[in-house]
N, C-alpha and C. Protein backbone atom coordinates (compact mmCIF):
# COMPACT_ATOMS: atom_id res chain seq x y z
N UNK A 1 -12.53 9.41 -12.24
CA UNK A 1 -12.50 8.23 -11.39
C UNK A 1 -11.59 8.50 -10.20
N UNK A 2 -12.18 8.55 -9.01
CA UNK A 2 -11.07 8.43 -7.67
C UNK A 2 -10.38 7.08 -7.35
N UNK A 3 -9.89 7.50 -6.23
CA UNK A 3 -8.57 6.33 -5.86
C UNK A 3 -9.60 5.03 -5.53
N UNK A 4 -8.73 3.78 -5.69
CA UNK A 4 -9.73 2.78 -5.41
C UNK A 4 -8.93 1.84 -4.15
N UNK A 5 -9.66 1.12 -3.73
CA UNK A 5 -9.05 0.05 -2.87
C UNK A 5 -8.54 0.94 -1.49
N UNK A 6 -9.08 1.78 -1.00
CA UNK A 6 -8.55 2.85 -0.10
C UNK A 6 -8.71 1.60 1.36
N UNK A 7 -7.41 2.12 2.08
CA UNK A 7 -7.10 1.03 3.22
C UNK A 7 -6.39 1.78 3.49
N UNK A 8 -6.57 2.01 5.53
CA UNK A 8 -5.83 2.28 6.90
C UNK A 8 -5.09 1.50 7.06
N UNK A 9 -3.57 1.43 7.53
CA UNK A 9 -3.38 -0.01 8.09
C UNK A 9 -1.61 1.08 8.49
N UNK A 10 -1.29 0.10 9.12
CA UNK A 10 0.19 0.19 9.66
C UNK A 10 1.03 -0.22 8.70
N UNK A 11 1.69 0.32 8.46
CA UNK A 11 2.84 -0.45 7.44
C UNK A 11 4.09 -0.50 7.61
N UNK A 12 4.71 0.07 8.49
CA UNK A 12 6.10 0.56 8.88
C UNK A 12 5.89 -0.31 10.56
N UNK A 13 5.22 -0.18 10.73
CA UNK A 13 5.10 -0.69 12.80
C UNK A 13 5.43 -0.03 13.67
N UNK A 14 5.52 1.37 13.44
CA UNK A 14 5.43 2.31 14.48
C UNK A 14 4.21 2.47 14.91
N UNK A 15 3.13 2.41 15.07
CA UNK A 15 2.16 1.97 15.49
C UNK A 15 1.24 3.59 14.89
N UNK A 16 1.61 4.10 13.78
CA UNK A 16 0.68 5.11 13.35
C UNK A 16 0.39 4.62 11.88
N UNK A 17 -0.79 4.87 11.38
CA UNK A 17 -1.64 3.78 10.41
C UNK A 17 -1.12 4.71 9.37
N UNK A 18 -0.62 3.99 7.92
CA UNK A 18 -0.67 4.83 7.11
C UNK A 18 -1.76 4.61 5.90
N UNK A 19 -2.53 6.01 5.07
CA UNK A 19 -3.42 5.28 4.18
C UNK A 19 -2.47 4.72 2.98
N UNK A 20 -3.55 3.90 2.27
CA UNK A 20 -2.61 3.31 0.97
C UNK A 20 -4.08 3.09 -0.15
N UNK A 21 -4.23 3.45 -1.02
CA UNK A 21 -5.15 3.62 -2.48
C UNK A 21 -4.33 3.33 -3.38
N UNK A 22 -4.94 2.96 -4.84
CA UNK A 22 -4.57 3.07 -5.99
C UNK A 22 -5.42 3.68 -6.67
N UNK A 23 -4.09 4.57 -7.73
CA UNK A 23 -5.09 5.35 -8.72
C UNK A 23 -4.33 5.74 -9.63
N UNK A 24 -4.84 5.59 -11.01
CA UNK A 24 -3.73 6.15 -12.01
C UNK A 24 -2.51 5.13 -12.06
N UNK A 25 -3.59 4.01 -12.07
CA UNK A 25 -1.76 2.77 -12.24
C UNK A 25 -0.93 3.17 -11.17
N UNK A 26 -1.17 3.66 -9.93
CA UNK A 26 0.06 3.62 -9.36
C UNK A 26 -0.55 3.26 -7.87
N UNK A 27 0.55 3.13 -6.99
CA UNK A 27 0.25 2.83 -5.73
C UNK A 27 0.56 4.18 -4.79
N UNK A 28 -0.42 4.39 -3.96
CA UNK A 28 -0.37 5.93 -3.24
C UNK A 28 0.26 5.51 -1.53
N UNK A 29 0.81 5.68 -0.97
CA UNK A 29 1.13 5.80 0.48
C UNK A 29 1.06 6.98 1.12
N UNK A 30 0.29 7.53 2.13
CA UNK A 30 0.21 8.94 2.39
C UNK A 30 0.35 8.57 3.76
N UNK A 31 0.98 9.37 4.65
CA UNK A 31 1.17 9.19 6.32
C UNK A 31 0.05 9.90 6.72
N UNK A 32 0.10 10.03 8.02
CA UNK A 32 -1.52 10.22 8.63
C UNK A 32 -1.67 11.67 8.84
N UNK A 33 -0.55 13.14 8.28
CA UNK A 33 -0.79 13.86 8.15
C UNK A 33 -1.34 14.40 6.49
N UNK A 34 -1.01 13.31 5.76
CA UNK A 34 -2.00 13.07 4.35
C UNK A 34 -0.58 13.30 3.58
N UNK A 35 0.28 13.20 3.73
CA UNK A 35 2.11 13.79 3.12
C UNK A 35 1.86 12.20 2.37
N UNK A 36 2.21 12.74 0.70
CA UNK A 36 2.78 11.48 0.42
C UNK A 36 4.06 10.91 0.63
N UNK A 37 4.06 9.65 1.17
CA UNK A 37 5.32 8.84 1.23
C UNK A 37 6.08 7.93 0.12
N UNK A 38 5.05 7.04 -0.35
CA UNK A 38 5.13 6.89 -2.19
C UNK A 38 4.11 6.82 -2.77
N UNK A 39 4.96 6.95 -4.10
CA UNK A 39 3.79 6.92 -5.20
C UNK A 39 4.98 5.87 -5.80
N UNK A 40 4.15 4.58 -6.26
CA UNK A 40 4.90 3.71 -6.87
C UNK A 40 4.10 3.37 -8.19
N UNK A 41 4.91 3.27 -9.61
CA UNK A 41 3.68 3.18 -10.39
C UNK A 41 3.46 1.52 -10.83
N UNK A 42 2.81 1.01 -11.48
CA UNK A 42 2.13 -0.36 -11.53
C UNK A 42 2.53 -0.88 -13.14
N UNK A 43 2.88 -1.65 -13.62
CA UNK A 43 2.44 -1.90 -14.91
C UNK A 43 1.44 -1.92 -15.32
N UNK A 44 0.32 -1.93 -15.10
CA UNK A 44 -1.32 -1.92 -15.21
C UNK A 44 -1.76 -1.62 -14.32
N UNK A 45 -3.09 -1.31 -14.83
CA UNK A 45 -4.18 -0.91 -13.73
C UNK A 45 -4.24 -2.04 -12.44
N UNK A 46 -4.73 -1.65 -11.18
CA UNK A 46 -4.62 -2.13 -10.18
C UNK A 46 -6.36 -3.14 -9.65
N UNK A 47 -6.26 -3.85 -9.77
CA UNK A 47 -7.12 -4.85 -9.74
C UNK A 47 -7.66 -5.62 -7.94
N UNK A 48 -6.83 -5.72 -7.55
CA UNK A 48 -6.68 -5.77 -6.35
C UNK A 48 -5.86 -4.95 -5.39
N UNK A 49 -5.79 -4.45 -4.24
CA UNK A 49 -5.19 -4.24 -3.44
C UNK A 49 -5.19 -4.81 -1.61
N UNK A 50 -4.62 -4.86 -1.57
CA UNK A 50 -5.10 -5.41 0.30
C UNK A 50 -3.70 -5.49 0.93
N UNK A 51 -3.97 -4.92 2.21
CA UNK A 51 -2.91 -4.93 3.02
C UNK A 51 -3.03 -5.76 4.36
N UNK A 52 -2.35 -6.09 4.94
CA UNK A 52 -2.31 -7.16 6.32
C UNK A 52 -1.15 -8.01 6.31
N UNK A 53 -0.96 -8.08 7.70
CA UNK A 53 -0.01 -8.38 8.31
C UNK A 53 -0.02 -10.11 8.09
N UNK A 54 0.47 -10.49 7.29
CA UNK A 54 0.39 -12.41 7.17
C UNK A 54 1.36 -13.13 8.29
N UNK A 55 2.99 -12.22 8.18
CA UNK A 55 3.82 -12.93 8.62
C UNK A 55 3.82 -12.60 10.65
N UNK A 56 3.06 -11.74 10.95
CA UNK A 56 2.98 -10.91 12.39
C UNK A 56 4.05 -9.83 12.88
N UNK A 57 4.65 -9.47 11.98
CA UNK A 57 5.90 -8.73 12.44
C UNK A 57 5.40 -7.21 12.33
N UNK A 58 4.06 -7.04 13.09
CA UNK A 58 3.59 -5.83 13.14
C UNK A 58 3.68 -4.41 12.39
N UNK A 59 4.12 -5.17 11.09
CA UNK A 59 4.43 -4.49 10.02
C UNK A 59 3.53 -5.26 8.51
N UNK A 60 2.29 -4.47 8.55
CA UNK A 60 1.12 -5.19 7.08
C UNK A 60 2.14 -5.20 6.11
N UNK A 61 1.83 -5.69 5.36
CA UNK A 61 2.51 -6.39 4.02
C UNK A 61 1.15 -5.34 2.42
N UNK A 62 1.61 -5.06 1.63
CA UNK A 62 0.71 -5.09 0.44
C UNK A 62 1.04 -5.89 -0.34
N UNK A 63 -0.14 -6.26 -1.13
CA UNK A 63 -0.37 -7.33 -1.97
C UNK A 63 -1.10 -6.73 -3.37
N UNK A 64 -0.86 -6.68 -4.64
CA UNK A 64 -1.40 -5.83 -5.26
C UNK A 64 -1.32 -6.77 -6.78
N UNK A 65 -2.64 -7.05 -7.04
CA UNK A 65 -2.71 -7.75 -8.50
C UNK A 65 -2.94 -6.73 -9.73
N UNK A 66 -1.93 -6.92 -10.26
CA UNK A 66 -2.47 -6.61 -11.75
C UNK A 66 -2.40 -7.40 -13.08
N UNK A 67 -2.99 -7.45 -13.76
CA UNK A 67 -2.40 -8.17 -15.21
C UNK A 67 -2.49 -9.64 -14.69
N UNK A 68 -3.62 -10.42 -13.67
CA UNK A 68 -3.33 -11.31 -13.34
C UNK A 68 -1.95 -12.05 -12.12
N UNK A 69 -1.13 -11.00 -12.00
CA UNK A 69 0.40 -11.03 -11.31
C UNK A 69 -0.09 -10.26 -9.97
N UNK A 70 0.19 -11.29 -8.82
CA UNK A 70 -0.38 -11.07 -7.56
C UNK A 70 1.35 -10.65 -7.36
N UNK A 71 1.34 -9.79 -6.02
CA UNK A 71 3.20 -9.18 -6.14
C UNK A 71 2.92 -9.09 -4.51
N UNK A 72 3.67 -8.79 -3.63
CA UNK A 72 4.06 -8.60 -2.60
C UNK A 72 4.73 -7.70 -2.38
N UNK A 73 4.34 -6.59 -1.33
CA UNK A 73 5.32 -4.96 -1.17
C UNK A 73 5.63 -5.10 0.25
N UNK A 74 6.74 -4.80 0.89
CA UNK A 74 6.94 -4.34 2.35
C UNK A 74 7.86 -3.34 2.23
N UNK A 75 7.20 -2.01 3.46
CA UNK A 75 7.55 -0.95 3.07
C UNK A 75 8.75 -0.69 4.05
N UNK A 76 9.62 -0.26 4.19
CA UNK A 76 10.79 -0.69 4.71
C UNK A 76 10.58 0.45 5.97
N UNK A 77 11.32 0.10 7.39
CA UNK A 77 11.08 1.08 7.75
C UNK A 77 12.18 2.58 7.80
N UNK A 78 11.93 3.78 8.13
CA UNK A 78 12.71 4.76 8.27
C UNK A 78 13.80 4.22 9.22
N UNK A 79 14.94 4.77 8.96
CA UNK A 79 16.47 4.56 10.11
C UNK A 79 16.81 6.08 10.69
């Protein structure tokens, strides 16, 4: 089974898109030279994923259900 829920999106707001999948219970972040950035793992399998910007601070937000438990991620940026 490959990664699921695969999504482009900005996440940091430097204005270069990073991908983000789940697979293997975990959450994948790879920068746009394909380098992983995280691998975060899940308590369960990943049911939903979706990323976008709700609040506008040009920085998408993930949102990731499992087990029924909708969660909220923002990925912080580099200093």
């Amino acid at each position: 089974m490959g990664p699921q829920f695969l999504q482009i999106v900005d996440l940091d707001g430097n204005g270069v898109a990073e991908i983000v999948f789940a697979h293997q219970s975990a959450i994948w972040i790879l920068n746009d030279k394909g380098q992983t950035i995280v691998r975060a793992p899940t308590s369960w399998w990943v049911t939903l994923l979706r990323a976008e910007d709700r609040d506008h601070d040009k920085r998408a937000e993930l949102y990731v259900r499992t087990q029924g438990a909708l969660t909220r991620y923002d990925l912080e940026r580099e200093r």
